[in-house]
N, C-alpha and C. Protein backbone atom coordinates (compact mmCIF):
# COMPACT_ATOMS: atom_id res chain seq x y z
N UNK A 1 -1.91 18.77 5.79
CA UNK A 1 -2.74 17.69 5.29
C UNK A 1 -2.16 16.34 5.71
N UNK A 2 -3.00 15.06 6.63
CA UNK A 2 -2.80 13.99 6.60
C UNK A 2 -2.13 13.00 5.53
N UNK A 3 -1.22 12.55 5.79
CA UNK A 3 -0.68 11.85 4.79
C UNK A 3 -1.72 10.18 4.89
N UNK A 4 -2.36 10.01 4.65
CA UNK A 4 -2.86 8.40 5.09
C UNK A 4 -2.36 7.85 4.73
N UNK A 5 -1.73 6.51 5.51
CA UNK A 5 -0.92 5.52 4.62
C UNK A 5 -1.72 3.79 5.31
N UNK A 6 -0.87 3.51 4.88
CA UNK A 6 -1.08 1.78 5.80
C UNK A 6 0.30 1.32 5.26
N UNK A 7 0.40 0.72 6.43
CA UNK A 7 1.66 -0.46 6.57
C UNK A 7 1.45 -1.96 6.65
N UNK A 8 2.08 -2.45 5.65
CA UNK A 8 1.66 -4.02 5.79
C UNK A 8 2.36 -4.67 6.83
N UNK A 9 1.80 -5.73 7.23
CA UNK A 9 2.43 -6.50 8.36
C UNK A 9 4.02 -6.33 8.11
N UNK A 10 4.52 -7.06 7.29
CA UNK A 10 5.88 -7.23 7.25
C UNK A 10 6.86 -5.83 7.27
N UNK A 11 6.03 -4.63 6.93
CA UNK A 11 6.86 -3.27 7.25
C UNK A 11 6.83 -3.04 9.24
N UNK A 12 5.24 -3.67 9.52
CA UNK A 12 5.52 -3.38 11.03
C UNK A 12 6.17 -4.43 11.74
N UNK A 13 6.38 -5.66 11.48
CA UNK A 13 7.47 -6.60 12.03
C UNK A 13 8.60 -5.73 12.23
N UNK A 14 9.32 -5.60 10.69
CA UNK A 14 10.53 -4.93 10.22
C UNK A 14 10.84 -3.96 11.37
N UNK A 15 9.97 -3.04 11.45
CA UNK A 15 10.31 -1.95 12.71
C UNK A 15 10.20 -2.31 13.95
N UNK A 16 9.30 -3.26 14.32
CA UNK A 16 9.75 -4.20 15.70
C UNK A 16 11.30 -4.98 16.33
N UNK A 17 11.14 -5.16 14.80
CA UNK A 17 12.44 -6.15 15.11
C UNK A 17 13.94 -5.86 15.67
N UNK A 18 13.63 -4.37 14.96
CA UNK A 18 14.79 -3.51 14.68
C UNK A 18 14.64 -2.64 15.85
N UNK A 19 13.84 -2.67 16.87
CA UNK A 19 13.34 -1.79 17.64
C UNK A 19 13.59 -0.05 17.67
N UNK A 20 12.98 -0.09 16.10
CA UNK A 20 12.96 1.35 15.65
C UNK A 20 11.68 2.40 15.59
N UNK A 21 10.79 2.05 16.46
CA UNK A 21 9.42 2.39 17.47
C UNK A 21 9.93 4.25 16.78
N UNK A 22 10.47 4.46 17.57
CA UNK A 22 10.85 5.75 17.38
C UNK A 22 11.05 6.61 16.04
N UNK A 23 11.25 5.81 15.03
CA UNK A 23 11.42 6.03 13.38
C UNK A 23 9.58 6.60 13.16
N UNK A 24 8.87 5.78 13.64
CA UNK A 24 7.53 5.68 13.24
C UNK A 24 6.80 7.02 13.67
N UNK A 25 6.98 7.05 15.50
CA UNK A 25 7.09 8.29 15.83
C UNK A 25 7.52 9.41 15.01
N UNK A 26 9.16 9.60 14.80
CA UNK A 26 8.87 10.73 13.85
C UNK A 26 8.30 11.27 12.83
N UNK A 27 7.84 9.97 11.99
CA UNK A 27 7.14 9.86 10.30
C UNK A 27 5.89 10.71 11.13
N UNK A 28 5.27 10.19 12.13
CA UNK A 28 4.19 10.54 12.47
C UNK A 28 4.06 12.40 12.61
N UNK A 29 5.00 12.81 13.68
CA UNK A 29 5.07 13.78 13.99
C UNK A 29 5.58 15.30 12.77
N UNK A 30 6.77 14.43 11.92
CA UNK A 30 7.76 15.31 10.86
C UNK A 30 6.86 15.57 9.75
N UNK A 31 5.61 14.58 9.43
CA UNK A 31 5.60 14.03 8.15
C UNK A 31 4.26 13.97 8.09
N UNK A 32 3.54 14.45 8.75
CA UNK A 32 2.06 14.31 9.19
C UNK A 32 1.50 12.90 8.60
N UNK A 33 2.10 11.74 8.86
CA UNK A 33 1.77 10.43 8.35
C UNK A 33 0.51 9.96 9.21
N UNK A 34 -0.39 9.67 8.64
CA UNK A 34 -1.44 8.63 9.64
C UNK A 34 -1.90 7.75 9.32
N UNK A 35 -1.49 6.23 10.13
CA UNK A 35 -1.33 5.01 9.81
C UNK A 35 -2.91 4.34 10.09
N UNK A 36 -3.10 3.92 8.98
CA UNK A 36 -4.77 2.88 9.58
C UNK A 36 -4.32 1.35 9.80
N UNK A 37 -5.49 0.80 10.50
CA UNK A 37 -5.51 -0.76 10.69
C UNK A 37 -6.58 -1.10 10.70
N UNK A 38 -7.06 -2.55 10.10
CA UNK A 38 -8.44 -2.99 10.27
C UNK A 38 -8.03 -3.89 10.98
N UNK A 39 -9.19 -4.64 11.23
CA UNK A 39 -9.47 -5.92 12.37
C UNK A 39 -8.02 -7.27 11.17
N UNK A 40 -8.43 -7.19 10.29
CA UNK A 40 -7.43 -8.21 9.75
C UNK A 40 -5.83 -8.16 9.71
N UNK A 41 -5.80 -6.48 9.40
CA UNK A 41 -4.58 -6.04 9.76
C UNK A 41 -4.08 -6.69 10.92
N UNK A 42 -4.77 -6.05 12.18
CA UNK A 42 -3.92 -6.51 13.29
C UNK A 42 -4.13 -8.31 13.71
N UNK A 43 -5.51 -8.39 13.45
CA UNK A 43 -4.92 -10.54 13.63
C UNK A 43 -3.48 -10.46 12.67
N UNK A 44 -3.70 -10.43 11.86
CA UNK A 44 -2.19 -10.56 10.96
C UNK A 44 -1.02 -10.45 11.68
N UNK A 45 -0.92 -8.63 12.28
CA UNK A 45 0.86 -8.86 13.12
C UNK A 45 0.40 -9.82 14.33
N UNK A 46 -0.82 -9.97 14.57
CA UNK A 46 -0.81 -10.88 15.79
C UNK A 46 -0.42 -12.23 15.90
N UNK A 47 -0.77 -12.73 14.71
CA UNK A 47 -0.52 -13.97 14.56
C UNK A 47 1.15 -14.04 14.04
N UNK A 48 1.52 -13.21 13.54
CA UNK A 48 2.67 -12.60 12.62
C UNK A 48 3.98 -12.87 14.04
N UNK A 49 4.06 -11.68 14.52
CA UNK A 49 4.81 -11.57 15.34
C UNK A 49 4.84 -12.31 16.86
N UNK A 50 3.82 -13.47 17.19
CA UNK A 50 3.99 -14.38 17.83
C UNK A 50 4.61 -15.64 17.25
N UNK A 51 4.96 -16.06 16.26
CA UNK A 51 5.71 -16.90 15.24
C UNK A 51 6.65 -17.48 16.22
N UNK A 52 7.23 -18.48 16.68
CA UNK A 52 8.30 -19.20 17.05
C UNK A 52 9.61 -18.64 16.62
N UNK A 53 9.54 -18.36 15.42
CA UNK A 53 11.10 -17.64 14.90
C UNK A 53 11.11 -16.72 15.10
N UNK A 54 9.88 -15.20 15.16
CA UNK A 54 10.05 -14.04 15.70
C UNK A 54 10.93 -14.03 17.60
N UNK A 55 10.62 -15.08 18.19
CA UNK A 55 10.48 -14.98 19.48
C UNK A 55 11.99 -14.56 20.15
N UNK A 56 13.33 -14.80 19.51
CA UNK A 56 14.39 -14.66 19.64
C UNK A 56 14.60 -12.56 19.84
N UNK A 57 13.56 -11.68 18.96
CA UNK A 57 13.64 -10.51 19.08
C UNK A 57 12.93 -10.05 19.85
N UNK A 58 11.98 -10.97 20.23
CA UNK A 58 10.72 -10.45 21.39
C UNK A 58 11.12 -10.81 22.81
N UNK A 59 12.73 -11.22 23.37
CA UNK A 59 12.49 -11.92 24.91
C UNK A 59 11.68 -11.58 25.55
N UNK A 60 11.50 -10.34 25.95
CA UNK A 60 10.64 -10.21 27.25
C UNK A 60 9.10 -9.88 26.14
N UNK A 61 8.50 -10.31 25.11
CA UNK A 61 7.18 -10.50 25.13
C UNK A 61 6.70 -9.34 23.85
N UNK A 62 5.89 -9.28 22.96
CA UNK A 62 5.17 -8.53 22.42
C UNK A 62 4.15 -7.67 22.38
N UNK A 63 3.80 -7.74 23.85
CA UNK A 63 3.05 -6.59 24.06
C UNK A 63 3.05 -5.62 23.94
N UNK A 64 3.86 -5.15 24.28
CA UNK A 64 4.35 -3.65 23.95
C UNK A 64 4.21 -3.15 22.73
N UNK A 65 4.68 -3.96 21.61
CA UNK A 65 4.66 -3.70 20.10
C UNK A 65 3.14 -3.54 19.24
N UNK A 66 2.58 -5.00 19.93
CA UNK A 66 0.93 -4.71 19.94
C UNK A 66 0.65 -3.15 20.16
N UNK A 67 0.50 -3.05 21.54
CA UNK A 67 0.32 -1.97 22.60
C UNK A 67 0.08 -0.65 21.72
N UNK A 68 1.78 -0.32 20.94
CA UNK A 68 2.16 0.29 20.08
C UNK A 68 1.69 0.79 19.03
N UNK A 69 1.16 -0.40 18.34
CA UNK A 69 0.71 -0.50 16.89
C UNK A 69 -0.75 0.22 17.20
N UNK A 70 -1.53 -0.44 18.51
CA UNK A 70 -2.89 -0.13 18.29
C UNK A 70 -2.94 1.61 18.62
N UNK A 71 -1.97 2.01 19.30
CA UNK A 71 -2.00 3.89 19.91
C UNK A 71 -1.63 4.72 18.35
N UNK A 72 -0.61 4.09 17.77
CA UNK A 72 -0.24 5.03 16.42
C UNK A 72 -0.79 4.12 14.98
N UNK A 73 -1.63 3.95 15.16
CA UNK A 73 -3.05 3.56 13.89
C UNK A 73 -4.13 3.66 14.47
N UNK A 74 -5.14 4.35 13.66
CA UNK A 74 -6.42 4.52 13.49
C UNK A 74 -7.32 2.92 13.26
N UNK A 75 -8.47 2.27 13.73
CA UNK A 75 -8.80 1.65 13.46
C UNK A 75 -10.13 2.16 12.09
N UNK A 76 -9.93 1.26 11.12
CA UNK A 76 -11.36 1.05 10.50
C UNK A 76 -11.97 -0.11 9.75
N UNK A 77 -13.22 -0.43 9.37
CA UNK A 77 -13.84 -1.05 9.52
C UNK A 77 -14.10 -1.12 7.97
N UNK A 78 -13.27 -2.25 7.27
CA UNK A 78 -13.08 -2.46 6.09
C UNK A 78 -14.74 -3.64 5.58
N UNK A 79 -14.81 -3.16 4.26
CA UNK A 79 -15.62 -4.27 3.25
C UNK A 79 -14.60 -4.92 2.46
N UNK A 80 -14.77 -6.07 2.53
CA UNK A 80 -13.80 -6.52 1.92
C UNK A 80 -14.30 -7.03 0.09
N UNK A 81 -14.01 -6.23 -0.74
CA UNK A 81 -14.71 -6.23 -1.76
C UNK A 81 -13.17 -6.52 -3.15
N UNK A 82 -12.18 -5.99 -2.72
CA UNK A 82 -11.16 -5.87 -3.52
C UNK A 82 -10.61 -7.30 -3.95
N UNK A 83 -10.14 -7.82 -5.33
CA UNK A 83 -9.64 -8.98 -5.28
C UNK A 83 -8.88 -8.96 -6.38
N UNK A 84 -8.28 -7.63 -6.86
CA UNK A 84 -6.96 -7.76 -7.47
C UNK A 84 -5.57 -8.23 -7.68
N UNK A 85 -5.35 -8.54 -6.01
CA UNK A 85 -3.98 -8.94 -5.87
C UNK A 85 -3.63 -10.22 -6.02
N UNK A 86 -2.37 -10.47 -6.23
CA UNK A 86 -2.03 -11.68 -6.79
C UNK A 86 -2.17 -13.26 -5.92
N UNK A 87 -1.89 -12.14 -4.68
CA UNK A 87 -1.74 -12.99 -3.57
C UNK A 87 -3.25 -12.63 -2.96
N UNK A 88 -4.18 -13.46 -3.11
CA UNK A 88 -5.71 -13.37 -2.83
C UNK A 88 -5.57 -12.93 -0.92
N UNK A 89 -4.54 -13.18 -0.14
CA UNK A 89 -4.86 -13.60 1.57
C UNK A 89 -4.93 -12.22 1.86
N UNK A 90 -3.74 -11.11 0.49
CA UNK A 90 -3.56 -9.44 0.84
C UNK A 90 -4.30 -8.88 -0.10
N UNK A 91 -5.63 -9.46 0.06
CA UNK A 91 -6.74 -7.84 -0.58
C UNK A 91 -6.93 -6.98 0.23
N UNK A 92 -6.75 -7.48 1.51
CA UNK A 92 -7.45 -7.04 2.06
C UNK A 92 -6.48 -5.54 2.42
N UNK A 93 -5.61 -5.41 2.18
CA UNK A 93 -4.58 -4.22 2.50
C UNK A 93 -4.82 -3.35 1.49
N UNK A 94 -5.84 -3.42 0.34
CA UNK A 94 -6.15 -2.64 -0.68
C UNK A 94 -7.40 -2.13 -0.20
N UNK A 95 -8.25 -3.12 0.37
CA UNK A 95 -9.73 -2.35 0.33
C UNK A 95 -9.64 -1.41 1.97
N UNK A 96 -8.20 -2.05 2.99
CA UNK A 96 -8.03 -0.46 3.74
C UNK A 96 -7.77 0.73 3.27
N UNK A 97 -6.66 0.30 2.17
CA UNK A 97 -5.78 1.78 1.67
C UNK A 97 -7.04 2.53 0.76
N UNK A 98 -7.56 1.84 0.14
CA UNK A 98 -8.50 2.56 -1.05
C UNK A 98 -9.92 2.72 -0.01
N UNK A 99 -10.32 2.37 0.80
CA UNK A 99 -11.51 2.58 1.54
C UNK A 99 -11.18 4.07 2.74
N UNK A 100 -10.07 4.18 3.13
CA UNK A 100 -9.66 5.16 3.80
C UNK A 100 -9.14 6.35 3.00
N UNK A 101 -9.08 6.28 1.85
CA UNK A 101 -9.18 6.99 0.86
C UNK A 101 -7.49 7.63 1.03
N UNK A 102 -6.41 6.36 1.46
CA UNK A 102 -5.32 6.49 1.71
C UNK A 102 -4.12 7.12 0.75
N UNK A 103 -3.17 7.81 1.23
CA UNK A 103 -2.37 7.92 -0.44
C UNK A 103 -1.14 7.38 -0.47
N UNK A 104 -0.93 6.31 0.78
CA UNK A 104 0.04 5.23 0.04
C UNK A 104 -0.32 4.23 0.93
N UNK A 105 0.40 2.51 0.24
CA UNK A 105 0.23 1.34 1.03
C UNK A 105 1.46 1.20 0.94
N UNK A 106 2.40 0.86 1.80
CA UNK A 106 3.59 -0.09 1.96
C UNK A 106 3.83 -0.75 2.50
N UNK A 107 4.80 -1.61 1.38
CA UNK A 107 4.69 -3.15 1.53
C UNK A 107 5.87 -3.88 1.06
N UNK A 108 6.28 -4.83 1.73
CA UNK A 108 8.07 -5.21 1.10
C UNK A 108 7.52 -6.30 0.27
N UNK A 109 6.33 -6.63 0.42
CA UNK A 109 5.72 -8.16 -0.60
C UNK A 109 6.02 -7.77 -2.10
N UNK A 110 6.46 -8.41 -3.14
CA UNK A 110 6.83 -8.16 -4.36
C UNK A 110 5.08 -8.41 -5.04
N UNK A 111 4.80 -9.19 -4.41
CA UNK A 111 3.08 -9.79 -5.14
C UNK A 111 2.03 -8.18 -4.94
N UNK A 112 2.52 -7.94 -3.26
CA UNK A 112 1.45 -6.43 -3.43
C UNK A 112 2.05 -5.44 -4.06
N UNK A 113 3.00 -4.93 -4.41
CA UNK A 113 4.05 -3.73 -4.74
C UNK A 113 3.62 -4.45 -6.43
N UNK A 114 3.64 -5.21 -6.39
CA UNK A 114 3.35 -5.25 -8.32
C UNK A 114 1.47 -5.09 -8.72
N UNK A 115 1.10 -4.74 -7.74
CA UNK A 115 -1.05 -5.43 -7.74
C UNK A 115 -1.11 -3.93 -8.50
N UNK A 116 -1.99 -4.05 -9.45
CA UNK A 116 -2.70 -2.72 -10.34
C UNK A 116 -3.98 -1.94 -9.14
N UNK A 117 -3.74 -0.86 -8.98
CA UNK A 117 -4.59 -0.09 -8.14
C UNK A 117 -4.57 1.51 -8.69
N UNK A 118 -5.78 1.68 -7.86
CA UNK A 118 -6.30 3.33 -8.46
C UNK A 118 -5.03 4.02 -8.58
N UNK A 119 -4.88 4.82 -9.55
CA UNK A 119 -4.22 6.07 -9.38
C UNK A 119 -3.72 7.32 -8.13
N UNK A 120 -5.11 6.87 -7.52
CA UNK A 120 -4.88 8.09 -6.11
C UNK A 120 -4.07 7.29 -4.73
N UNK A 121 -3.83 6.18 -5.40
CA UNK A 121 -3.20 4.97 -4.54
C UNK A 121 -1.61 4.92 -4.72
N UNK A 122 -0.48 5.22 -4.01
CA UNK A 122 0.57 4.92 -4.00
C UNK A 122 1.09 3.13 -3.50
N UNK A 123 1.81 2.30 -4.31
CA UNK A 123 1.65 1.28 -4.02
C UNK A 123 3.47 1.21 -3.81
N UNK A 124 4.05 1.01 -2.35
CA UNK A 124 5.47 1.51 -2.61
C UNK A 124 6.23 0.56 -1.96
N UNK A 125 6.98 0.67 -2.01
CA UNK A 125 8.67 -0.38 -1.09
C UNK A 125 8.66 0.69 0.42
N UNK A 126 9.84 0.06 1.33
CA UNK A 126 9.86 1.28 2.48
C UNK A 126 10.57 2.16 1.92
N UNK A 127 11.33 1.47 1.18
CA UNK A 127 12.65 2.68 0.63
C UNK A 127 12.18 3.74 -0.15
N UNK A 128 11.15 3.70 -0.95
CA UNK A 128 10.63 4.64 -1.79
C UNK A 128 9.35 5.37 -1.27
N UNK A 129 8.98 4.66 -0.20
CA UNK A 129 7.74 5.63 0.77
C UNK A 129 8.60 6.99 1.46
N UNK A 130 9.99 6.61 2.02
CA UNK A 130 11.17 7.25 2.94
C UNK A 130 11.48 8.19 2.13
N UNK A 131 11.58 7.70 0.58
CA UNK A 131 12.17 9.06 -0.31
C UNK A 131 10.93 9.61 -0.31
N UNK A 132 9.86 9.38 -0.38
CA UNK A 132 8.39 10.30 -1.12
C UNK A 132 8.33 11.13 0.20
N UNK A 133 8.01 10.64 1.42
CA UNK A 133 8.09 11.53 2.68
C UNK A 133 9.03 12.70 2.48
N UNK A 134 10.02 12.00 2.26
CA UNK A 134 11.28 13.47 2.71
C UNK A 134 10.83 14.33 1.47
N UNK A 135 10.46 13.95 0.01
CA UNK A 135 10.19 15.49 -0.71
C UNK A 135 8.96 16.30 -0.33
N UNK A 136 8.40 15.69 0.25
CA UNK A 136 6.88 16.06 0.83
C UNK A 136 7.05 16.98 1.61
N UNK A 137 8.44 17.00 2.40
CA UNK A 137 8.49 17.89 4.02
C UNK A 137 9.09 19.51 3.50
């Protein structure tokens, strides 16, 4: 069974940065994880990871990471209806996870990791997505 998840921008920076591409890969492969993205998602790392201060980890360019992101996520095509979260700019990472009928979102944001969501919704840190994977396997 598919694990659906979504990753918020700042978890896919995090693994850019660190150029740990390969971590993701295995979640994918070990862990039957499958990552979604909507159209906002990715403006987000787009705008995200072209940043002036990112640019010191990117020398030779971000394409690749783009490139990356768009081959190991699914695209879909969110309503944006959700407006629970504290931080109004990240609903929109709820109405992917709960519209894809996902069973976790992670997120290092303290504002989304605290937002009240369905039950069938895991709302987690990386560190505690990493432990839930490994009892899963």
């Amino acid at each position: 069974m598919k694990n659906k998840t979504v990753f918020d921008v700042n978890i896919w920076i995090s693994y850019f940065i660190k150029a740990k591409t390969e971590q993701i890969v295995n979640m994918i492969e070990n862990n039957d994880i499958f990552f979604y993205r909507s159209s906002e998602l990715f403006e987000e790392l787009k705008t995200v990871i072209n940043r002036p201060k990112f640019s010191k980890y990117f020398p030779l360019g971000t394409e690749q990471f783009i490139k990356f992101f768009e081959i190991v996520t699914e695209s879909f095509i969110t309503e944006l209806v959700f407006t629970g979260c504290v931080d109004p700019k990240d609903n929109y990472l709820f109405d992917l996870a709960i519209q894809t009928h996902s069973k976790y979102l992670v997120s290092g944001d303290k504002k989304v990791l605290e937002t009240s969501v369905p039950k069938s919704l895991n709302v987690l840190s990386l560190t505690a997505f990493k432990k839930e994977i490994i009892s899963i396997i």
